[in-house]
Each structure stands twice: as C-alpha cells, then as structure tokens.
PDB file of N, CA and C in Angstrom:
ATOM      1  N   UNK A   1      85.384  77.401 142.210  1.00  0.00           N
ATOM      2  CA  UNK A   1      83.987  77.764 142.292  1.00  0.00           C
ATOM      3  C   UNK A   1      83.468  77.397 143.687  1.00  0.00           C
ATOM      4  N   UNK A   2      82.493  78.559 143.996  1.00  0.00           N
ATOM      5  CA  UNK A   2      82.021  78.298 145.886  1.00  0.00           C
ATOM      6  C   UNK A   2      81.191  77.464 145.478  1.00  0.00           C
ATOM      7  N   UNK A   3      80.606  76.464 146.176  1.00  0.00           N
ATOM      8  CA  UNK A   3      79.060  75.781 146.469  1.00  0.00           C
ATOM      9  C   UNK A   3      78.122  76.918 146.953  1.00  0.00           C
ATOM     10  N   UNK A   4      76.925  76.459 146.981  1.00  0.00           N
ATOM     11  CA  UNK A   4      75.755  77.143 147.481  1.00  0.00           C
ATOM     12  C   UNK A   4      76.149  77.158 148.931  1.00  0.00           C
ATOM     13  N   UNK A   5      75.691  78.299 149.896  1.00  0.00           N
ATOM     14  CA  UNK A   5      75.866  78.057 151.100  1.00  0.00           C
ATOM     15  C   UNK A   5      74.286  76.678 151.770  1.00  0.00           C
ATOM     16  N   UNK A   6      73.916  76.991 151.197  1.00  0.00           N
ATOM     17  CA  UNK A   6      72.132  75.282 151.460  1.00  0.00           C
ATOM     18  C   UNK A   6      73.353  74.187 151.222  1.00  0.00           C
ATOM     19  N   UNK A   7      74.040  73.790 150.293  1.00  0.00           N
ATOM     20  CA  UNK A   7      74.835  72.768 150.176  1.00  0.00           C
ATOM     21  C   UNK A   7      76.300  72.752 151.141  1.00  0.00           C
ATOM     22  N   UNK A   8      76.929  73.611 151.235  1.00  0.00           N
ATOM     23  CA  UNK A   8      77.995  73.613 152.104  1.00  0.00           C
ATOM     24  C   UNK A   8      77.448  73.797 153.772  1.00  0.00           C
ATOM     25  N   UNK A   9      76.151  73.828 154.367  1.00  0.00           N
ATOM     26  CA  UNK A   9      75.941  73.755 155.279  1.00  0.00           C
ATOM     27  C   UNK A   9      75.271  72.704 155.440  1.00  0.00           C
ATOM     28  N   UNK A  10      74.469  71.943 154.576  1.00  0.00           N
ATOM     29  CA  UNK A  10      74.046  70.441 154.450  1.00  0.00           C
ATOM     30  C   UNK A  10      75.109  69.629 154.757  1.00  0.00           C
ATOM     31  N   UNK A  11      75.954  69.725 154.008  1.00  0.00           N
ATOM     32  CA  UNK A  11      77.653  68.770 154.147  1.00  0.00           C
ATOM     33  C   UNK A  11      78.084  69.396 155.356  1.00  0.00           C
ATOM     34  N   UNK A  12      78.695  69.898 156.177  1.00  0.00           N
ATOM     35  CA  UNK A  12      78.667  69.888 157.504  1.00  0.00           C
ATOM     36  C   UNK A  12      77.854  69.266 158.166  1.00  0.00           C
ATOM     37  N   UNK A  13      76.756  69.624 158.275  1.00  0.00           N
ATOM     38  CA  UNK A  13      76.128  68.775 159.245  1.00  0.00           C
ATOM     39  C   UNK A  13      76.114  67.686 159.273  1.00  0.00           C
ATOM     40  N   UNK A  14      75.744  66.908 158.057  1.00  0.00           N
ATOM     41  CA  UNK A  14      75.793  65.740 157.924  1.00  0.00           C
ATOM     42  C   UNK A  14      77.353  65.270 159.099  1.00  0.00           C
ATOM     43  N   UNK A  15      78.497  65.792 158.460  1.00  0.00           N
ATOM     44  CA  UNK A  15      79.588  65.455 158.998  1.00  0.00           C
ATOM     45  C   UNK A  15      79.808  65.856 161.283  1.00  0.00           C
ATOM     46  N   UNK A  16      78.840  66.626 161.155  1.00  0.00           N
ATOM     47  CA  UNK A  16      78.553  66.633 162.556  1.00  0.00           C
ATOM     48  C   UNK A  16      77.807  65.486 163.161  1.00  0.00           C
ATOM     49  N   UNK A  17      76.912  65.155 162.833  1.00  0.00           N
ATOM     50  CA  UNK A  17      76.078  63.901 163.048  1.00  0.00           C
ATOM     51  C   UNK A  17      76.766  63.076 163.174  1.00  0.00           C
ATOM     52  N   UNK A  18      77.805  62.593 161.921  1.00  0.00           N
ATOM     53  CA  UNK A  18      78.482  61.415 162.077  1.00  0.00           C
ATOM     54  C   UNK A  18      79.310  61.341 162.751  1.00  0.00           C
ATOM     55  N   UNK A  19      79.919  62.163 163.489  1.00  0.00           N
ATOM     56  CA  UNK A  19      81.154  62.358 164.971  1.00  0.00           C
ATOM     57  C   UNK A  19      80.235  62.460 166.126  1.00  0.00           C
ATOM     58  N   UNK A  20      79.040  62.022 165.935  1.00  0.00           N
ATOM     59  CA  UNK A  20      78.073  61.796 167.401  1.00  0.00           C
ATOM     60  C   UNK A  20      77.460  62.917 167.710  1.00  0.00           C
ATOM     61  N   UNK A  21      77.545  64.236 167.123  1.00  0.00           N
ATOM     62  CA  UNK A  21      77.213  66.174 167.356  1.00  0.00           C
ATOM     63  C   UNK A  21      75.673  66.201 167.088  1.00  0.00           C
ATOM     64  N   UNK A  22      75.157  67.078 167.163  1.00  0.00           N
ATOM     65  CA  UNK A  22      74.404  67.685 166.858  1.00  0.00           C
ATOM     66  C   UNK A  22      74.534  69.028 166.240  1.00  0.00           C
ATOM     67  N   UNK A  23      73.306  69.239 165.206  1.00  0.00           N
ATOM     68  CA  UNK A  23      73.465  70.266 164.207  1.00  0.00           C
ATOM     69  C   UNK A  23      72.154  70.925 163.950  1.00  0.00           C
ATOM     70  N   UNK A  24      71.371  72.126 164.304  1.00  0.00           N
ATOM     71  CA  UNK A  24      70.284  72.859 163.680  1.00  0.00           C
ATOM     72  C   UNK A  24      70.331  74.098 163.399  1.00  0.00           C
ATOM     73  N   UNK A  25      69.917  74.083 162.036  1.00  0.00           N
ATOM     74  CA  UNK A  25      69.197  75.528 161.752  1.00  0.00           C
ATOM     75  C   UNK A  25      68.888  76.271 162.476  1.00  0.00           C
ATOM     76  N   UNK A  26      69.036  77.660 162.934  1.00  0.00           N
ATOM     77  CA  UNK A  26      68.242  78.316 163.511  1.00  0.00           C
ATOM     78  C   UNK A  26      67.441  79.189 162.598  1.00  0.00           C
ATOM     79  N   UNK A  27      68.509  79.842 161.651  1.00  0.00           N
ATOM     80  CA  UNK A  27      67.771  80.821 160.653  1.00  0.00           C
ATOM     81  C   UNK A  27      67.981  80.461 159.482  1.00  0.00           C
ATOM     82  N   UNK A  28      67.210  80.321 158.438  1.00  0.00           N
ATOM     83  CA  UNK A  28      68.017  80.141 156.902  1.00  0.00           C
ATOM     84  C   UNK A  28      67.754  81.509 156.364  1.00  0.00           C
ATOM     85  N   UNK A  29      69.513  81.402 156.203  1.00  0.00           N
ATOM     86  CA  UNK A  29      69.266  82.427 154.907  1.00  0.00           C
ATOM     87  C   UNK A  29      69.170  82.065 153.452  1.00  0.00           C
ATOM     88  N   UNK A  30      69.574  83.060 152.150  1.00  0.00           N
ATOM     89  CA  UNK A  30      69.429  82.684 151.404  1.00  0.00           C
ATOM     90  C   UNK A  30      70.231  81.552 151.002  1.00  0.00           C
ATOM     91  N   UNK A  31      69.869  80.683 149.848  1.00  0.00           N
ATOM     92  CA  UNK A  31      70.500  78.946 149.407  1.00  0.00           C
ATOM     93  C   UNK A  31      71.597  79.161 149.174  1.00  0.00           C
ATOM     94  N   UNK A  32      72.056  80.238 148.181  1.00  0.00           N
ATOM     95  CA  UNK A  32      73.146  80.889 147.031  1.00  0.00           C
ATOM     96  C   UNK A  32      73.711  81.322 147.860  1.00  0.00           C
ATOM     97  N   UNK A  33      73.882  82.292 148.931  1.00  0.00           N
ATOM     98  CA  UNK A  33      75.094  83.040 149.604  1.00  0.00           C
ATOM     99  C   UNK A  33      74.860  83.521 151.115  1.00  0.00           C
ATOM    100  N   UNK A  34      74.992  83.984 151.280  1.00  0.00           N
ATOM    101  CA  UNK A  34      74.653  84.613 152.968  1.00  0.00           C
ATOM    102  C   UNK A  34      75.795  84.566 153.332  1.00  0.00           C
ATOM    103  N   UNK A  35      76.188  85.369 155.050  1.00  0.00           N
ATOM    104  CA  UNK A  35      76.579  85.364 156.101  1.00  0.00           C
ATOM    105  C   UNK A  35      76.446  83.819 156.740  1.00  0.00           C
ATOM    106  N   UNK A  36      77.532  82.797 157.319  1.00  0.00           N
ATOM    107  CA  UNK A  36      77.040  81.589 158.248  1.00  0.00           C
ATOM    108  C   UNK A  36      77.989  82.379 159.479  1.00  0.00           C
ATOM    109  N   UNK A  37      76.790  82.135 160.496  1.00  0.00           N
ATOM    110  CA  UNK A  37      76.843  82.101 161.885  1.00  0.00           C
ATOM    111  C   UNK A  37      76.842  80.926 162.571  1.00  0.00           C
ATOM    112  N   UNK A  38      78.077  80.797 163.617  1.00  0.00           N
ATOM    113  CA  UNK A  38      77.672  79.307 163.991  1.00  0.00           C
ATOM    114  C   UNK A  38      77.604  79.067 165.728  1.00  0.00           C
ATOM    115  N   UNK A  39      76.592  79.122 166.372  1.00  0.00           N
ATOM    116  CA  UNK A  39      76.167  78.959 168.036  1.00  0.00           C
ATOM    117  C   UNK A  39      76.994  77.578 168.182  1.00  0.00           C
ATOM    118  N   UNK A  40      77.999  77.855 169.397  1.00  0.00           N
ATOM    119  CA  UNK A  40      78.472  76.775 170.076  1.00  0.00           C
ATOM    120  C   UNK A  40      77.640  76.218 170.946  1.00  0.00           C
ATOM    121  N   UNK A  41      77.443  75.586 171.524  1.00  0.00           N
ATOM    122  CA  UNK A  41      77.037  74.940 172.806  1.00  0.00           C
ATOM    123  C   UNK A  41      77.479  73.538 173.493  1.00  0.00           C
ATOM    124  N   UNK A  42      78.644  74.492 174.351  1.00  0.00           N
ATOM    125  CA  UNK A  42      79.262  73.139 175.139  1.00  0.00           C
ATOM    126  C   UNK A  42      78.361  72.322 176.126  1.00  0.00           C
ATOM    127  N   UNK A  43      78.829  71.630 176.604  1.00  0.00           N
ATOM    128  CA  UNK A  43      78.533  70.358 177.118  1.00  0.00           C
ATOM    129  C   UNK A  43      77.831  70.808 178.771  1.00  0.00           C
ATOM    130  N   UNK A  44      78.521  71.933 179.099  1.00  0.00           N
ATOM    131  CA  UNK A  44      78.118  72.857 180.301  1.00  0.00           C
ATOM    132  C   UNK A  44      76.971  73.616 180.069  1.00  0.00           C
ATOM    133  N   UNK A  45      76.615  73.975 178.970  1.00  0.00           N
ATOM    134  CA  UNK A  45      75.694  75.308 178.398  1.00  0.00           C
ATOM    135  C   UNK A  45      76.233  76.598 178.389  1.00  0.00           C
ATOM    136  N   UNK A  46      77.805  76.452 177.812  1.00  0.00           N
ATOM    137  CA  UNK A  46      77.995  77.418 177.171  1.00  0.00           C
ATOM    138  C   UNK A  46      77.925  77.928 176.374  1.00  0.00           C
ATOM    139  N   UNK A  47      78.167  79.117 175.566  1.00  0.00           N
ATOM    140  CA  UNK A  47      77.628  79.696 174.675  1.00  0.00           C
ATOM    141  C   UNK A  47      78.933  80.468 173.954  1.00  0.00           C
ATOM    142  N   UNK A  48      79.457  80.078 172.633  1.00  0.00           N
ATOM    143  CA  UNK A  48      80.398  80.681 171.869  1.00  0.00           C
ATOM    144  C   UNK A  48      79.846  80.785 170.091  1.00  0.00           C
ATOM    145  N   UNK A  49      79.951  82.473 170.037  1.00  0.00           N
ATOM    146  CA  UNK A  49      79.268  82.924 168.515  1.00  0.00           C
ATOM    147  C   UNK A  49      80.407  82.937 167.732  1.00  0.00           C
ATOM    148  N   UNK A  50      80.340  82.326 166.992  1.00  0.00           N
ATOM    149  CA  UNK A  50      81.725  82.058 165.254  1.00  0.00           C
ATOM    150  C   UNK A  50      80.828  82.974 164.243  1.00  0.00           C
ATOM    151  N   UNK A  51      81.755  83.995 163.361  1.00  0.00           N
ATOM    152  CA  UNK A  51      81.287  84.245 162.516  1.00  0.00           C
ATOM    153  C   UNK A  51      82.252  84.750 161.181  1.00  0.00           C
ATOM    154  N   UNK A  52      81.901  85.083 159.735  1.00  0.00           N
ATOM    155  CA  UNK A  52      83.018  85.296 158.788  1.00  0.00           C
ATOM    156  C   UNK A  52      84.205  85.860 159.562  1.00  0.00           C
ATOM    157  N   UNK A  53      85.073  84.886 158.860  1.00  0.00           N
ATOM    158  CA  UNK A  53      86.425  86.123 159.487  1.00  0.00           C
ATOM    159  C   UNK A  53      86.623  87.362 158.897  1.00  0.00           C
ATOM    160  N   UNK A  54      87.313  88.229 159.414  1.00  0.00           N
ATOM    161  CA  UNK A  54      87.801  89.458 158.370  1.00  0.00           C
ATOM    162  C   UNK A  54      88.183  88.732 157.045  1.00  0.00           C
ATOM    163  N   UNK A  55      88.077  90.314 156.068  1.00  0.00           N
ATOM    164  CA  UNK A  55      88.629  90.047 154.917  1.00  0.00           C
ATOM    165  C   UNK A  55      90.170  89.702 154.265  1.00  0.00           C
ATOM    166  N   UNK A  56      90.852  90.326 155.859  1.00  0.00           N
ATOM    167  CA  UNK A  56      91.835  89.632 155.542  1.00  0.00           C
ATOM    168  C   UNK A  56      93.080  88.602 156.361  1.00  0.00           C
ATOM    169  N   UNK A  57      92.057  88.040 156.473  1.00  0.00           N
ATOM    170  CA  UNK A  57      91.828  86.593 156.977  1.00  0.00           C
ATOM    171  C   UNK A  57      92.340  85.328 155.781  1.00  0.00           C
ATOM    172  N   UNK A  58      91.513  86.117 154.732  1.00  0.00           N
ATOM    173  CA  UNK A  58      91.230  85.138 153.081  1.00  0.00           C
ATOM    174  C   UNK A  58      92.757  84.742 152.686  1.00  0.00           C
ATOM    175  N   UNK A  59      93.233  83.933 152.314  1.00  0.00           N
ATOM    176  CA  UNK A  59      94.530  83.201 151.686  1.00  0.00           C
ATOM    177  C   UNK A  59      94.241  83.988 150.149  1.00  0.00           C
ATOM    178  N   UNK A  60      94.980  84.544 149.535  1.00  0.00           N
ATOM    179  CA  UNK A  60      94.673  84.294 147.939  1.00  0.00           C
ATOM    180  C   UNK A  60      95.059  82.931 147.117  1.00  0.00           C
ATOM    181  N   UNK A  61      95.724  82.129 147.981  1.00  0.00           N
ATOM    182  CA  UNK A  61      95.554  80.947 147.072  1.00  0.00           C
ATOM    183  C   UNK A  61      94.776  80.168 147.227  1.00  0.00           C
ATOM    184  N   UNK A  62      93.570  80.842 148.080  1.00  0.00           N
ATOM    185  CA  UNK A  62      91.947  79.850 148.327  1.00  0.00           C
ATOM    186  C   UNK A  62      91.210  80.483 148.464  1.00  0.00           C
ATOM    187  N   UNK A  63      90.976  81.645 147.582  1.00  0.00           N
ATOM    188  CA  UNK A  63      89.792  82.757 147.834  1.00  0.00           C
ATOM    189  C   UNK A  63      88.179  82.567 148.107  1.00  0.00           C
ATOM    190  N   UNK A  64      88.609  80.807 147.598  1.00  0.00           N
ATOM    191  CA  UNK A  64      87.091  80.159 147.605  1.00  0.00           C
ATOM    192  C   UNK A  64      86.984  79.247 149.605  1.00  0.00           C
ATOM    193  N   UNK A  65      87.957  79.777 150.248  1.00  0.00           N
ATOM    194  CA  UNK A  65      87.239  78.795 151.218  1.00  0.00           C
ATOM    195  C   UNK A  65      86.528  79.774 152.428  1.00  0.00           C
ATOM    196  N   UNK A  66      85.790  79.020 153.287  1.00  0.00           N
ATOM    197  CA  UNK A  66      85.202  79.792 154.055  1.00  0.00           C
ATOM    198  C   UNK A  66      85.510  79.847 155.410  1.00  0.00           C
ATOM    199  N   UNK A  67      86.178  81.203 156.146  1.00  0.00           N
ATOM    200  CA  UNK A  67      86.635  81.279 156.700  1.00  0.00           C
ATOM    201  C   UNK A  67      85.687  81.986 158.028  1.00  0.00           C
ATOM    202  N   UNK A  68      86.620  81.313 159.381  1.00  0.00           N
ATOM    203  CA  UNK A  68      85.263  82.249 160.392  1.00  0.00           C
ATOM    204  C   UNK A  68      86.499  82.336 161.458  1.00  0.00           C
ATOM    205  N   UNK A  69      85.480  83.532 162.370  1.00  0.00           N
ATOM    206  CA  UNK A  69      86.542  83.635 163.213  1.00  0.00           C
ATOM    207  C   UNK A  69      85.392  84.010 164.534  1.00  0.00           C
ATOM    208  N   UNK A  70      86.074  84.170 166.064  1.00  0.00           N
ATOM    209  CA  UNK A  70      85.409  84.184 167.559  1.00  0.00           C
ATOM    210  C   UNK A  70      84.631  85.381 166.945  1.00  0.00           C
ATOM    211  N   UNK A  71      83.276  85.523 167.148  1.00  0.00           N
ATOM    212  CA  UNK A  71      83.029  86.746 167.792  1.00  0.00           C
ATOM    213  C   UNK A  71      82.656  87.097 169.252  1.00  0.00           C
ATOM    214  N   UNK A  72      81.790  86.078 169.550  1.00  0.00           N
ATOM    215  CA  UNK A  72      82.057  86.482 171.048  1.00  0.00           C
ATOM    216  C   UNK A  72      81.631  85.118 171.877  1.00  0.00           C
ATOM    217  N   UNK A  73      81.848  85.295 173.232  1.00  0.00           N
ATOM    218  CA  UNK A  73      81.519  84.000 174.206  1.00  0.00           C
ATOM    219  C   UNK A  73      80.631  85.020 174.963  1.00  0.00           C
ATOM    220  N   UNK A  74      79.249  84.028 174.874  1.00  0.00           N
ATOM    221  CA  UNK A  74      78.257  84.956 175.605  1.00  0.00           C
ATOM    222  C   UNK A  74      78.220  84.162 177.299  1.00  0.00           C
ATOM    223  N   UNK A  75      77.590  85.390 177.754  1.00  0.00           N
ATOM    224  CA  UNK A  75      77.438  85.140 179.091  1.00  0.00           C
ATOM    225  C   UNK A  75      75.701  84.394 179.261  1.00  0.00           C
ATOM    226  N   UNK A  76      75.435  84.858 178.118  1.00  0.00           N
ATOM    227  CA  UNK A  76      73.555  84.788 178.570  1.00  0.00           C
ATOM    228  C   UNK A  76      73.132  84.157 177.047  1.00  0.00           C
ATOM    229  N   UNK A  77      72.253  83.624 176.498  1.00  0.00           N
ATOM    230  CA  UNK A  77      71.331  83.179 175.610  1.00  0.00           C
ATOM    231  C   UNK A  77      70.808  85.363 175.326  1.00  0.00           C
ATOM    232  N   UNK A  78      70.208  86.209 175.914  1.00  0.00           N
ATOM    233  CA  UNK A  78      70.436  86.967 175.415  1.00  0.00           C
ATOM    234  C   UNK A  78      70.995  88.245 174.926  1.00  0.00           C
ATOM    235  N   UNK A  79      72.360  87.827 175.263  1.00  0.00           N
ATOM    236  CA  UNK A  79      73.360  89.164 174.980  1.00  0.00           C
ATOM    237  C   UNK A  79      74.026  88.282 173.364  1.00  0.00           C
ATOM    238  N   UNK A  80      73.735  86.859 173.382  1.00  0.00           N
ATOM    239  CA  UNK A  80      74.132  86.152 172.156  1.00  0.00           C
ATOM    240  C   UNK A  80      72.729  86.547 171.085  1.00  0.00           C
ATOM    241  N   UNK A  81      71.634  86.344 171.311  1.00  0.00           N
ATOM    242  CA  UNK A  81      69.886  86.757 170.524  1.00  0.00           C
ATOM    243  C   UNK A  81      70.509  88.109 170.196  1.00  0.00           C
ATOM    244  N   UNK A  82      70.745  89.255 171.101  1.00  0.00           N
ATOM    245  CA  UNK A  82      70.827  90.526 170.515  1.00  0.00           C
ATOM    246  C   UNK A  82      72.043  90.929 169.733  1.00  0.00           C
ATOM    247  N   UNK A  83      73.001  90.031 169.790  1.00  0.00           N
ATOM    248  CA  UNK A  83      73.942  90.283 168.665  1.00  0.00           C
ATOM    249  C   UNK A  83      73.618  89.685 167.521  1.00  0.00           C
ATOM    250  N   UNK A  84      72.962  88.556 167.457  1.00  0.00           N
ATOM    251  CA  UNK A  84      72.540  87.968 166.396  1.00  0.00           C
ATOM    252  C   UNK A  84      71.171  88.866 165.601  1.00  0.00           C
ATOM    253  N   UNK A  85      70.769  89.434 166.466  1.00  0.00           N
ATOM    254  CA  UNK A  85      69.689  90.473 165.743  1.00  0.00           C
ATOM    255  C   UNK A  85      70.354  91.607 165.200  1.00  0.00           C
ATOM    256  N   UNK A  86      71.375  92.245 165.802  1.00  0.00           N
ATOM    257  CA  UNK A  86      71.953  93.302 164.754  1.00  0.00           C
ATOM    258  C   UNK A  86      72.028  93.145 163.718  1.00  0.00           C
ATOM    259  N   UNK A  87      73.227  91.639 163.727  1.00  0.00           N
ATOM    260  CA  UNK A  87      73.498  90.932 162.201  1.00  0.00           C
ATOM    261  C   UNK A  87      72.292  91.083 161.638  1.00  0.00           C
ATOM    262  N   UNK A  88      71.488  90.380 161.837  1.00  0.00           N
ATOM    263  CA  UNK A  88      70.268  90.270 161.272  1.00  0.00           C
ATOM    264  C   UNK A  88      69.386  91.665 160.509  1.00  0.00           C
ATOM    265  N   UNK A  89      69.793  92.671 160.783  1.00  0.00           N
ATOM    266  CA  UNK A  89      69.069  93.580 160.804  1.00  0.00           C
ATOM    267  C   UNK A  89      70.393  94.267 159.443  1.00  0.00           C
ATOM    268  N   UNK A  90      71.487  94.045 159.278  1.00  0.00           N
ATOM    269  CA  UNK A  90      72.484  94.088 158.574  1.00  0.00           C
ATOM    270  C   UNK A  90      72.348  93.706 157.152  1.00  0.00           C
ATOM    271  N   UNK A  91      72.021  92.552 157.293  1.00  0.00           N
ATOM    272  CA  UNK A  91      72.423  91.054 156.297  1.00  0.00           C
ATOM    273  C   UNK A  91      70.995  90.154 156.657  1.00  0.00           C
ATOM    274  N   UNK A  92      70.309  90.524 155.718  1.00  0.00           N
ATOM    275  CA  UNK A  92      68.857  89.841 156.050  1.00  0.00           C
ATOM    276  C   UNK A  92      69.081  87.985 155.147  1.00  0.00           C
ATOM    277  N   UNK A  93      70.085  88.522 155.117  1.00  0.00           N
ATOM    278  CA  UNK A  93      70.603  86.657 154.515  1.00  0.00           C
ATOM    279  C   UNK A  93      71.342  85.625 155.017  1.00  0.00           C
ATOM    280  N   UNK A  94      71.695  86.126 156.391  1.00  0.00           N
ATOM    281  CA  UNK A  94      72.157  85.569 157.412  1.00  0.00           C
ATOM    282  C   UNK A  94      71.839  84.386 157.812  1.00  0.00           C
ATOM    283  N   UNK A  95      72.757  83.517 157.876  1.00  0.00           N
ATOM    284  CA  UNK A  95      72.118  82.055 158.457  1.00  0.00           C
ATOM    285  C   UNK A  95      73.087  81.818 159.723  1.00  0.00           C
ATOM    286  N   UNK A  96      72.269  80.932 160.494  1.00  0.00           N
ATOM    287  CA  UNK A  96      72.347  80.941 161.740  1.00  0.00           C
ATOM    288  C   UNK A  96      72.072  78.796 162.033  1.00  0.00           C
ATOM    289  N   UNK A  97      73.401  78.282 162.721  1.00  0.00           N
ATOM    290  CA  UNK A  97      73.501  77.159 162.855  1.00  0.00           C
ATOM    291  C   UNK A  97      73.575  76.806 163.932  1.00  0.00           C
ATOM    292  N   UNK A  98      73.010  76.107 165.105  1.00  0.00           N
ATOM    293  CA  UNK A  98      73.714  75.487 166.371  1.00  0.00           C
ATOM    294  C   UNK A  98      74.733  74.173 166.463  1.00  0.00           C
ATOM    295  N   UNK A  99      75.400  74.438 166.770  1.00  0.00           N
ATOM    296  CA  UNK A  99      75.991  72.968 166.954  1.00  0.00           C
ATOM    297  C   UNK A  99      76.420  72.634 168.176  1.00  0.00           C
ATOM    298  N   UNK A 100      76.205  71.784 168.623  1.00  0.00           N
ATOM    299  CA  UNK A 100      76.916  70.486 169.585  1.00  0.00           C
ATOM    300  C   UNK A 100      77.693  69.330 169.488  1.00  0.00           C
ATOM    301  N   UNK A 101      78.933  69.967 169.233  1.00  0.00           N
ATOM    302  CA  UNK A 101      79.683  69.271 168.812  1.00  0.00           C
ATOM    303  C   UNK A 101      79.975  68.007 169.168  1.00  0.00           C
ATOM    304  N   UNK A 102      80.116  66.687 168.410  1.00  0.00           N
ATOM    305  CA  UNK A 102      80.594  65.415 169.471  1.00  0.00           C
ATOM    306  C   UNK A 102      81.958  65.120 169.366  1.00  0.00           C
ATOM    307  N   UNK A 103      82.484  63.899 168.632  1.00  0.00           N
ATOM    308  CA  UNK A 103      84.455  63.320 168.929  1.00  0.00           C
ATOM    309  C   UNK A 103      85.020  64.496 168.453  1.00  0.00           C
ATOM    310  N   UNK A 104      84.476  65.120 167.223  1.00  0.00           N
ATOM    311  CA  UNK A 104      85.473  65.728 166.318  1.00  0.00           C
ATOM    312  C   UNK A 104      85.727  67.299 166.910  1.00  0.00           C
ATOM    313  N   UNK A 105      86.774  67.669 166.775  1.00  0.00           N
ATOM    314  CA  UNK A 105      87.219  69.697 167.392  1.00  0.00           C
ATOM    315  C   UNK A 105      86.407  70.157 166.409  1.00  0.00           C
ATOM    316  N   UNK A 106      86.022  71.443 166.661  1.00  0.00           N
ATOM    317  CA  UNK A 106      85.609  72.688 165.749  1.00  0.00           C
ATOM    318  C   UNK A 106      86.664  72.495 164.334  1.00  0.00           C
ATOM    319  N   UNK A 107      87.301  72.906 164.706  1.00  0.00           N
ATOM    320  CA  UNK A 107      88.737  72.884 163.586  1.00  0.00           C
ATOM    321  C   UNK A 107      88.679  71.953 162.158  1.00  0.00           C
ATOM    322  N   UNK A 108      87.543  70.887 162.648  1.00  0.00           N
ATOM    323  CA  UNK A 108      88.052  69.882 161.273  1.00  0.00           C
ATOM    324  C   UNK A 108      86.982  70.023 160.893  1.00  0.00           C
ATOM    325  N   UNK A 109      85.790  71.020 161.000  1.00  0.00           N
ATOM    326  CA  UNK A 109      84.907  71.363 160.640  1.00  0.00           C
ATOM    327  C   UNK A 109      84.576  72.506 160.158  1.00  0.00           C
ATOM    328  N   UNK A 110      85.186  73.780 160.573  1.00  0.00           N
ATOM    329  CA  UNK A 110      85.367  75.089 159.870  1.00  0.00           C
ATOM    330  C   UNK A 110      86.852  75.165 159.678  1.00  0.00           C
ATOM    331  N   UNK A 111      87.117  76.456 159.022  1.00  0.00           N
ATOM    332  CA  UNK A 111      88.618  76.956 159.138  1.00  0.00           C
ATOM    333  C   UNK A 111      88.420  78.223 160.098  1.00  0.00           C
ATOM    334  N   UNK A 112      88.943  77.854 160.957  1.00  0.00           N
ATOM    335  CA  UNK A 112      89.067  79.244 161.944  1.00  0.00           C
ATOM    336  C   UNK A 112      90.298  79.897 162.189  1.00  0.00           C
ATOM    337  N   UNK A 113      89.950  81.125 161.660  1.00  0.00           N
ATOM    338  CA  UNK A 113      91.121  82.333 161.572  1.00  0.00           C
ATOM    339  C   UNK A 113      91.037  82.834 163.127  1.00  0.00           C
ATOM    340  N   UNK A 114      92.420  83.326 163.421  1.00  0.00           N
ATOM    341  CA  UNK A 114      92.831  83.588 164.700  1.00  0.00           C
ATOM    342  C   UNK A 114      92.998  84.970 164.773  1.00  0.00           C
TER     343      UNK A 114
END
C-alpha cells in the first residue's frame, strides 16, 4: 500500500533537515496523490528538475515505490518556472519541492532511475 503523497513528502523532508539540507514546498498538490517534482539547488545556484520516472522505470516487485528520474538542468530560474508551468497546466495536482541538499546524496533520498 502507497502512503499519501502529504505524508511521504513530510518524511523526506524531515530526513533532509536532519543531514543539515534544506527542504520547501513550492506547490502543494493534492494530499492523496499527485505528480512530485523536485528543484535541486546546488551550492553554486544551480538548478536541476527531478521528476516521475517513466513507466517503465517501475520494478514489478515494488510497484509501490516512487520512482524519479533527470528532467532537465536548467540554465535560468526561468526556462525551469516554464517547464514547471506546462506540468502544471497538465496535472493540476502537481507538487513541487526545493531542496538543498546537505551530508546526505540525492540517492538515499529518492530512487532515481537512469
């Protein structure tokens, strides 16, 4: 059984915080399900967009986990806004996270498909 996406993005963060990161909301979507989007922002002010991986991406012996994959490394704050508005305009349930990551990699925090 999935968790709520309000609860599986609560528990991340929390777990970002505690590796020294930072973690905000940008958009909530709905509690129960949505799209998660997740804004990188390195230490330089870069800018890298994570989002679901393809569908077949999915393991069938974990149909329940949540998987993401690159979508893009922006050059600008808004060539990253206007992709995030398509989505948006897609999937009005879209949620949208920043993070700044601290000790811990991306990796022990999402599953990222390659």
């Amino acid at each position: 059984m999935r968790v709520t996406t309000d609860f599986w993005i609560s528990s991340l963060m929390r777990r970002v915080f505690s590796g020294g990161g930072f973690a905000a909301i940008v958009r909530r979507g709905s509690a129960e399900a949505g799209a998660v989007f997740f804004i990188l922002r390195g230490r330089g002010g870069e800018l890298t967009l994570y989002g679901p991986a393809a569908q077949a991406a999915y393991d069938a012996a974990r149909p329940d986990d949540r998987r993401f994959g690159l979508v893009m490394t922006a050059a600008s704050e808004d060539a990253l806004a206007e992709r995030l508005a398509r989505e948006q305009r897609f999937d009005s349930d879209v949620w949208v996270v920043e993070l700044e990551l601290g000790a811990q990699p991306l990796e022990t925090l999402i599953t990222v498909s390659v």
